[in-house]
PDB file of N, CA and C in Angstrom:
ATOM      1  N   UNK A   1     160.920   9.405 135.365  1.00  0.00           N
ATOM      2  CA  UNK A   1     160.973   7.965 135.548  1.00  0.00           C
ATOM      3  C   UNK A   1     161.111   7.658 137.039  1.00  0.00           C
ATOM      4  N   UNK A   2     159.996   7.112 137.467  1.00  0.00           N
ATOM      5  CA  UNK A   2     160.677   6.463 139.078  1.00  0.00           C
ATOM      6  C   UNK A   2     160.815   5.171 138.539  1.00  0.00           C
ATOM      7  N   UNK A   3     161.517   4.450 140.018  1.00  0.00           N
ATOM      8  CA  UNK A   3     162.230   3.773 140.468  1.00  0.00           C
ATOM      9  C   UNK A   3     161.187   2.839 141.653  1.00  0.00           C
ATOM     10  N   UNK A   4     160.694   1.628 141.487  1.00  0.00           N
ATOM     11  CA  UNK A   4     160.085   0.865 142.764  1.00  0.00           C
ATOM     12  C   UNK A   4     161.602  -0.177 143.286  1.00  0.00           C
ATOM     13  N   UNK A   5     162.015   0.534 144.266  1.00  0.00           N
ATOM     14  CA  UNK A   5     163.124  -0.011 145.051  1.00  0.00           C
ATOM     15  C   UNK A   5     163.172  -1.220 145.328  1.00  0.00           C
ATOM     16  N   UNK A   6     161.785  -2.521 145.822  1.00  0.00           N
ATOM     17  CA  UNK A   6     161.534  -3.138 146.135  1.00  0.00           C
ATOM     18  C   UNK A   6     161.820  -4.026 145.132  1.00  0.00           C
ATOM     19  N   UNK A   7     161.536  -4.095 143.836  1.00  0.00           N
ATOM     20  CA  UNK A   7     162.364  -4.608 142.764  1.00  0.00           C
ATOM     21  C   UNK A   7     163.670  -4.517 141.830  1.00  0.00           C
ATOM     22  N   UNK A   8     164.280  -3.582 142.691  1.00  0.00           N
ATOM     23  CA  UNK A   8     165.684  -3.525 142.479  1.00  0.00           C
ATOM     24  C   UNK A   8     166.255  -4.557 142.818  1.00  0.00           C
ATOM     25  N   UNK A   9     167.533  -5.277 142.029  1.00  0.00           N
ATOM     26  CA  UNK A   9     168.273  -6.958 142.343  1.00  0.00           C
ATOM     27  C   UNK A   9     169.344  -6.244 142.877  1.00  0.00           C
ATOM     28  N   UNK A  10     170.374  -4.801 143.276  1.00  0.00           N
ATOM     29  CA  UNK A  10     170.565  -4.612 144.292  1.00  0.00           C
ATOM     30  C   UNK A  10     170.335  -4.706 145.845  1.00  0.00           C
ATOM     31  N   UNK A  11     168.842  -4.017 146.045  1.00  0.00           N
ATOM     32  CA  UNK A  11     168.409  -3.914 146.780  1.00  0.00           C
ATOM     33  C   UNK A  11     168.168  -5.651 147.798  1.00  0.00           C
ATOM     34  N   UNK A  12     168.071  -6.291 146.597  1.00  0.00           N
ATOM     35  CA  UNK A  12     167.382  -7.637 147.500  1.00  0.00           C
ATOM     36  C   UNK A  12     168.838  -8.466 147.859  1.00  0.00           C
ATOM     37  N   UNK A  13     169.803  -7.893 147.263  1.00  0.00           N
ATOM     38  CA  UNK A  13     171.304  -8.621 147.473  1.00  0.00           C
ATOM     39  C   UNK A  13     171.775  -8.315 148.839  1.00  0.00           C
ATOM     40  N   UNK A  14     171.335  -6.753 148.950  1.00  0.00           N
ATOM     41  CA  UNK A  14     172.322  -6.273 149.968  1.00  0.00           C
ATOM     42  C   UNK A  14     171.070  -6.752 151.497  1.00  0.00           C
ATOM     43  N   UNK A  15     170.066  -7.094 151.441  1.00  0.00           N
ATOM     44  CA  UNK A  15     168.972  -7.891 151.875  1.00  0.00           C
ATOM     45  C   UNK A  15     169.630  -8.961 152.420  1.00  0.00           C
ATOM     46  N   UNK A  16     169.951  -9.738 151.106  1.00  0.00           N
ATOM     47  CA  UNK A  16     170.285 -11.329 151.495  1.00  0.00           C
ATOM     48  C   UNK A  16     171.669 -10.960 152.567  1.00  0.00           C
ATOM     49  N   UNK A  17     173.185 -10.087 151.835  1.00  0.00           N
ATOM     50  CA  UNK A  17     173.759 -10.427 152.387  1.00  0.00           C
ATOM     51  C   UNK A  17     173.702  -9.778 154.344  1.00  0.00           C
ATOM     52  N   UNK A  18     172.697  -8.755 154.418  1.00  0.00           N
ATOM     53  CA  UNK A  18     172.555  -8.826 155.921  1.00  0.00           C
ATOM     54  C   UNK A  18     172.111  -9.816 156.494  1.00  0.00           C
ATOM     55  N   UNK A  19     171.152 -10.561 155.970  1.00  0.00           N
ATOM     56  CA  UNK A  19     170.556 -11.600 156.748  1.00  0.00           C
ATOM     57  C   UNK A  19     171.521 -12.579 157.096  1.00  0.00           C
ATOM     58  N   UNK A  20     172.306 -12.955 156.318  1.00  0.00           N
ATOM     59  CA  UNK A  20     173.641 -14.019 156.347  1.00  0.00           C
ATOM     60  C   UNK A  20     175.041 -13.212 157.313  1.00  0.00           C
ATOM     61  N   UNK A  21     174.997 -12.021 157.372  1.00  0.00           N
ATOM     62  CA  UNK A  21     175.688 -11.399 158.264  1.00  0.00           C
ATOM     63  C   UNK A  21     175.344 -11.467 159.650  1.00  0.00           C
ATOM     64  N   UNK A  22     174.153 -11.707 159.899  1.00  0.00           N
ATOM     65  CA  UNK A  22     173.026 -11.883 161.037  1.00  0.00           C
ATOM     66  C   UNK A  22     173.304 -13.215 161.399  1.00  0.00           C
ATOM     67  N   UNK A  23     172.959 -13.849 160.654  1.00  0.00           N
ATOM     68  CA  UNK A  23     172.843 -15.927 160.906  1.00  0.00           C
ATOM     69  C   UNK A  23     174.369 -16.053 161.373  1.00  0.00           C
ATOM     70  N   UNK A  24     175.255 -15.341 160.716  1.00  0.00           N
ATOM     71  CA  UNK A  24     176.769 -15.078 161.763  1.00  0.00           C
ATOM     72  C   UNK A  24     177.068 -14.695 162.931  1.00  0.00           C
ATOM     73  N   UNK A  25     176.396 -13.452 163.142  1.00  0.00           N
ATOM     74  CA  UNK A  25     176.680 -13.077 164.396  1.00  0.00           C
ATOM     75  C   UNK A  25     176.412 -13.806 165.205  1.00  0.00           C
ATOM     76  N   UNK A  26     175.063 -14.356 165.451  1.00  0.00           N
ATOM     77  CA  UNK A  26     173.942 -14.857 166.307  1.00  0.00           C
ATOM     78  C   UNK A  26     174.619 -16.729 166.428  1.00  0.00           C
ATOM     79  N   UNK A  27     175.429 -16.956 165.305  1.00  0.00           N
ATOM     80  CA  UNK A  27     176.054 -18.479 165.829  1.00  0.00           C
ATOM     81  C   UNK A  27     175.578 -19.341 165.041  1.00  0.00           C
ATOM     82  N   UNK A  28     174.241 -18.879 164.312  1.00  0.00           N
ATOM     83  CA  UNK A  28     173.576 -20.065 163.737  1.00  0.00           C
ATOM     84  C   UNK A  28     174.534 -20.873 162.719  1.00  0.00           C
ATOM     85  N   UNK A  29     175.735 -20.403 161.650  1.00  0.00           N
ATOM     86  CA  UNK A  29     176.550 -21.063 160.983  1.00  0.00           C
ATOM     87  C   UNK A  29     176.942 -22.087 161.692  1.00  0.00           C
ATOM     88  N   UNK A  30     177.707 -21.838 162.942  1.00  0.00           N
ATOM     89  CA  UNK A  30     178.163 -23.059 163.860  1.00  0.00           C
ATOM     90  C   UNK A  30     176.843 -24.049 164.295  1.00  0.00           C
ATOM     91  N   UNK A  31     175.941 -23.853 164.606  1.00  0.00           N
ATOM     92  CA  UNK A  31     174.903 -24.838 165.078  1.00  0.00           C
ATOM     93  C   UNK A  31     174.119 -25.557 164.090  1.00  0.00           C
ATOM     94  N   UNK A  32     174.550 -25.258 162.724  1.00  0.00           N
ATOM     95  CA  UNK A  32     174.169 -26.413 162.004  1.00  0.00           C
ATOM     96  C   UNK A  32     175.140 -26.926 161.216  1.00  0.00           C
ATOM     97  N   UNK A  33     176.431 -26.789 161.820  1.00  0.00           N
ATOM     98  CA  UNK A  33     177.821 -27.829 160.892  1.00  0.00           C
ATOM     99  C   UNK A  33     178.157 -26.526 160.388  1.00  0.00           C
ATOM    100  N   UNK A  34     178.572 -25.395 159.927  1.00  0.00           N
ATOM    101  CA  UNK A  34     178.738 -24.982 158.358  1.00  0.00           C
ATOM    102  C   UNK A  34     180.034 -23.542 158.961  1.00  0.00           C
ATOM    103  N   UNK A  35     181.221 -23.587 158.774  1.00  0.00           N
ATOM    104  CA  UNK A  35     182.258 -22.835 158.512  1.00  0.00           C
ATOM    105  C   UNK A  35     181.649 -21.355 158.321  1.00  0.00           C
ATOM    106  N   UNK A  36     181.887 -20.368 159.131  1.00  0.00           N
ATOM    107  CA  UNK A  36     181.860 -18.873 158.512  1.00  0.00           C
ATOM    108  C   UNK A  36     182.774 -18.818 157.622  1.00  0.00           C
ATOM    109  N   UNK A  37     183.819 -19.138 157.530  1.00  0.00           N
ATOM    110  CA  UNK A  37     184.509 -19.353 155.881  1.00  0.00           C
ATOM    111  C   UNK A  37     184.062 -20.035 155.144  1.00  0.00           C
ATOM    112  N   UNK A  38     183.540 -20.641 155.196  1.00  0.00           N
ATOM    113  CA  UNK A  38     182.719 -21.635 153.963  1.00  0.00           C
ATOM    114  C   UNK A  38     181.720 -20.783 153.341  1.00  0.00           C
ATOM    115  N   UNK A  39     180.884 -20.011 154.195  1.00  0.00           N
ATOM    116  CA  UNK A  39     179.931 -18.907 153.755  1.00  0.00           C
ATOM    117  C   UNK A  39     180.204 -17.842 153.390  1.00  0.00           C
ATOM    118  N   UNK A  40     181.322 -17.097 153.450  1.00  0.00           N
ATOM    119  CA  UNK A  40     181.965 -15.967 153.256  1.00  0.00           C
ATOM    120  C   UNK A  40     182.529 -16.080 151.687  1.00  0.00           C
ATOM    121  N   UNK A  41     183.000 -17.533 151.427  1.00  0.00           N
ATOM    122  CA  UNK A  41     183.559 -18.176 150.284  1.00  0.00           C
ATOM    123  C   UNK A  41     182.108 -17.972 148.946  1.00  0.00           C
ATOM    124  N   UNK A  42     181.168 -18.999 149.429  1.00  0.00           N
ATOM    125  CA  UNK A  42     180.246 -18.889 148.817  1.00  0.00           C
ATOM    126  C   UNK A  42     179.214 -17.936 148.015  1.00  0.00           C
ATOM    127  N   UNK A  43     179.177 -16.777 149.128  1.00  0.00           N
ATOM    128  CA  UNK A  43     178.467 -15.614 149.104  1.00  0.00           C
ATOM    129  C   UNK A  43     179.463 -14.606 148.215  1.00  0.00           C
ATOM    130  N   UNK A  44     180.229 -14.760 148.361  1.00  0.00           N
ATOM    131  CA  UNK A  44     181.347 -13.972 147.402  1.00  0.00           C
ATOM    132  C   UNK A  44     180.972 -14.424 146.143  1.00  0.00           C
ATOM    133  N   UNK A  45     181.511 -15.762 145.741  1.00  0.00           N
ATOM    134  CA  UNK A  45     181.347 -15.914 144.503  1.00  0.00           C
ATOM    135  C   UNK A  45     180.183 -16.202 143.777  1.00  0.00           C
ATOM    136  N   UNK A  46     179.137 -15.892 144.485  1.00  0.00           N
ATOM    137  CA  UNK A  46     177.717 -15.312 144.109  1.00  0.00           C
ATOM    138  C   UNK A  46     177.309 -14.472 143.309  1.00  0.00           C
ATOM    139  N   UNK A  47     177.691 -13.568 144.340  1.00  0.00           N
ATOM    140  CA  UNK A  47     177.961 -12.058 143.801  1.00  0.00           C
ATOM    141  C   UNK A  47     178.367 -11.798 142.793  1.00  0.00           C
ATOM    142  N   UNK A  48     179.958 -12.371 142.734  1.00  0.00           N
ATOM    143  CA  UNK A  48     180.668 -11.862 141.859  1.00  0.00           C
ATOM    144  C   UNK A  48     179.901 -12.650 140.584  1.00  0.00           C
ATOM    145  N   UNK A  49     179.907 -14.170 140.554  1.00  0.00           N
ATOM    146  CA  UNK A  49     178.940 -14.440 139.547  1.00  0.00           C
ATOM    147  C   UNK A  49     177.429 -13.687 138.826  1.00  0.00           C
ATOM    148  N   UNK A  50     177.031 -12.598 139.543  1.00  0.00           N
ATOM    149  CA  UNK A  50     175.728 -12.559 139.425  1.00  0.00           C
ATOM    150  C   UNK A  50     176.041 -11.336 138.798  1.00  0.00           C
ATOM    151  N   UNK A  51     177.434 -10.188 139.578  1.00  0.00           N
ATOM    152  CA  UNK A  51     177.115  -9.172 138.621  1.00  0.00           C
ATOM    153  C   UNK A  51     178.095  -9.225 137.580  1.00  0.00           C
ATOM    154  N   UNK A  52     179.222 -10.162 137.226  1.00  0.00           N
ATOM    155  CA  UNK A  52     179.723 -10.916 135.922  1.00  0.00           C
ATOM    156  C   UNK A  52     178.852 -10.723 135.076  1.00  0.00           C
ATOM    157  N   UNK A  53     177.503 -11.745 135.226  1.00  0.00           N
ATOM    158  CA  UNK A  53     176.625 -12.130 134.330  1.00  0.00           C
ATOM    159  C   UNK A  53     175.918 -10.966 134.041  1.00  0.00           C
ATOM    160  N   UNK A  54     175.517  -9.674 134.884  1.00  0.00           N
ATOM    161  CA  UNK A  54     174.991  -8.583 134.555  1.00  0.00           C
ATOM    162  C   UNK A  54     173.740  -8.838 134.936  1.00  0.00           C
ATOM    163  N   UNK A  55     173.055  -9.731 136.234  1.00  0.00           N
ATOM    164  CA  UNK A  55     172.079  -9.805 136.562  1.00  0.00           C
ATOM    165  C   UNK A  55     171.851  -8.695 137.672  1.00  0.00           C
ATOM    166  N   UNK A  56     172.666  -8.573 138.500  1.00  0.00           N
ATOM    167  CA  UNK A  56     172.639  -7.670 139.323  1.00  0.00           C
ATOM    168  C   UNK A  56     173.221  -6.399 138.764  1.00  0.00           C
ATOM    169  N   UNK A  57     173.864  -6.090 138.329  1.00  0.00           N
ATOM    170  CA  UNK A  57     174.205  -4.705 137.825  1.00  0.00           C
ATOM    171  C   UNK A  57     173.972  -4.364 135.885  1.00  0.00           C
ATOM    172  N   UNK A  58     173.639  -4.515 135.654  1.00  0.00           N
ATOM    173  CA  UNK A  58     173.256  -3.960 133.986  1.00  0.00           C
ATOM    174  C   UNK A  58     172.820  -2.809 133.341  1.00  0.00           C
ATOM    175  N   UNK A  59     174.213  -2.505 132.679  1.00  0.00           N
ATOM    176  CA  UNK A  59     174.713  -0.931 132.165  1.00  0.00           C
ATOM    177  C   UNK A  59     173.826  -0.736 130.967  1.00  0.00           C
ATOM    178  N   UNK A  60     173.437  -1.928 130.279  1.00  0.00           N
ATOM    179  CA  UNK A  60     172.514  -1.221 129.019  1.00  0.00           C
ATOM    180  C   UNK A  60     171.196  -1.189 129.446  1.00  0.00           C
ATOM    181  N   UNK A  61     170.953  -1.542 130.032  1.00  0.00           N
ATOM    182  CA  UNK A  61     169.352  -1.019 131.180  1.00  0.00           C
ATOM    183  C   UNK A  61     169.470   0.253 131.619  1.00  0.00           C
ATOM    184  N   UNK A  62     168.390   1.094 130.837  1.00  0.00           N
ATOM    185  CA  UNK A  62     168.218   2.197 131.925  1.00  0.00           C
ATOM    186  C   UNK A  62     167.687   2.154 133.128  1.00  0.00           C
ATOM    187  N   UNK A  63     166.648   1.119 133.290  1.00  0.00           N
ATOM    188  CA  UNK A  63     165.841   1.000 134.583  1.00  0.00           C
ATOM    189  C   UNK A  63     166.614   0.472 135.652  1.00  0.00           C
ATOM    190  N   UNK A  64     167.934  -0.528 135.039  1.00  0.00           N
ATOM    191  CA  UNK A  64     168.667  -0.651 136.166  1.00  0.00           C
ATOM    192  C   UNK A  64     169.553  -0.086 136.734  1.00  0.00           C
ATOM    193  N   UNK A  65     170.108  -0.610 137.956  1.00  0.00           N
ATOM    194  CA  UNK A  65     171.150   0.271 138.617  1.00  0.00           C
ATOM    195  C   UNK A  65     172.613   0.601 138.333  1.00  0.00           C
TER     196      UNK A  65
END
């Protein structure tokens, strides 16, 4: 069985959350109004919502991670 990585909902999470780690460093949170705690808040309970629901992580899937 392979695996196309590119459609892994891991893969595209840990994606999103660099890019938003990036838009931090670089300042952009501050230059359009918006709290790095406000985003840190958000992005958390994303997550945690997403692999709750078993969208991102799902144990009775073999194909998933």
């Amino acid at each position: 069985m392979t695996q196309n990585r590119w459609k892994s909902k891991v893969l595209w999470m840990s994606i999103i959350a660099q890019v938003i780690a990036l838009l931090s460093v670089f300042g952009v949170w501050q230059l359009i109004g918006v709290t790095e705690d406000w985003v840190n808040k958000v992005v958390i309970i994303a997550m945690e919502l997403l692999t709750t629901l078993g969208i991102v992580n799902n144990p009775t899937d073999p194909n998933s991670l």
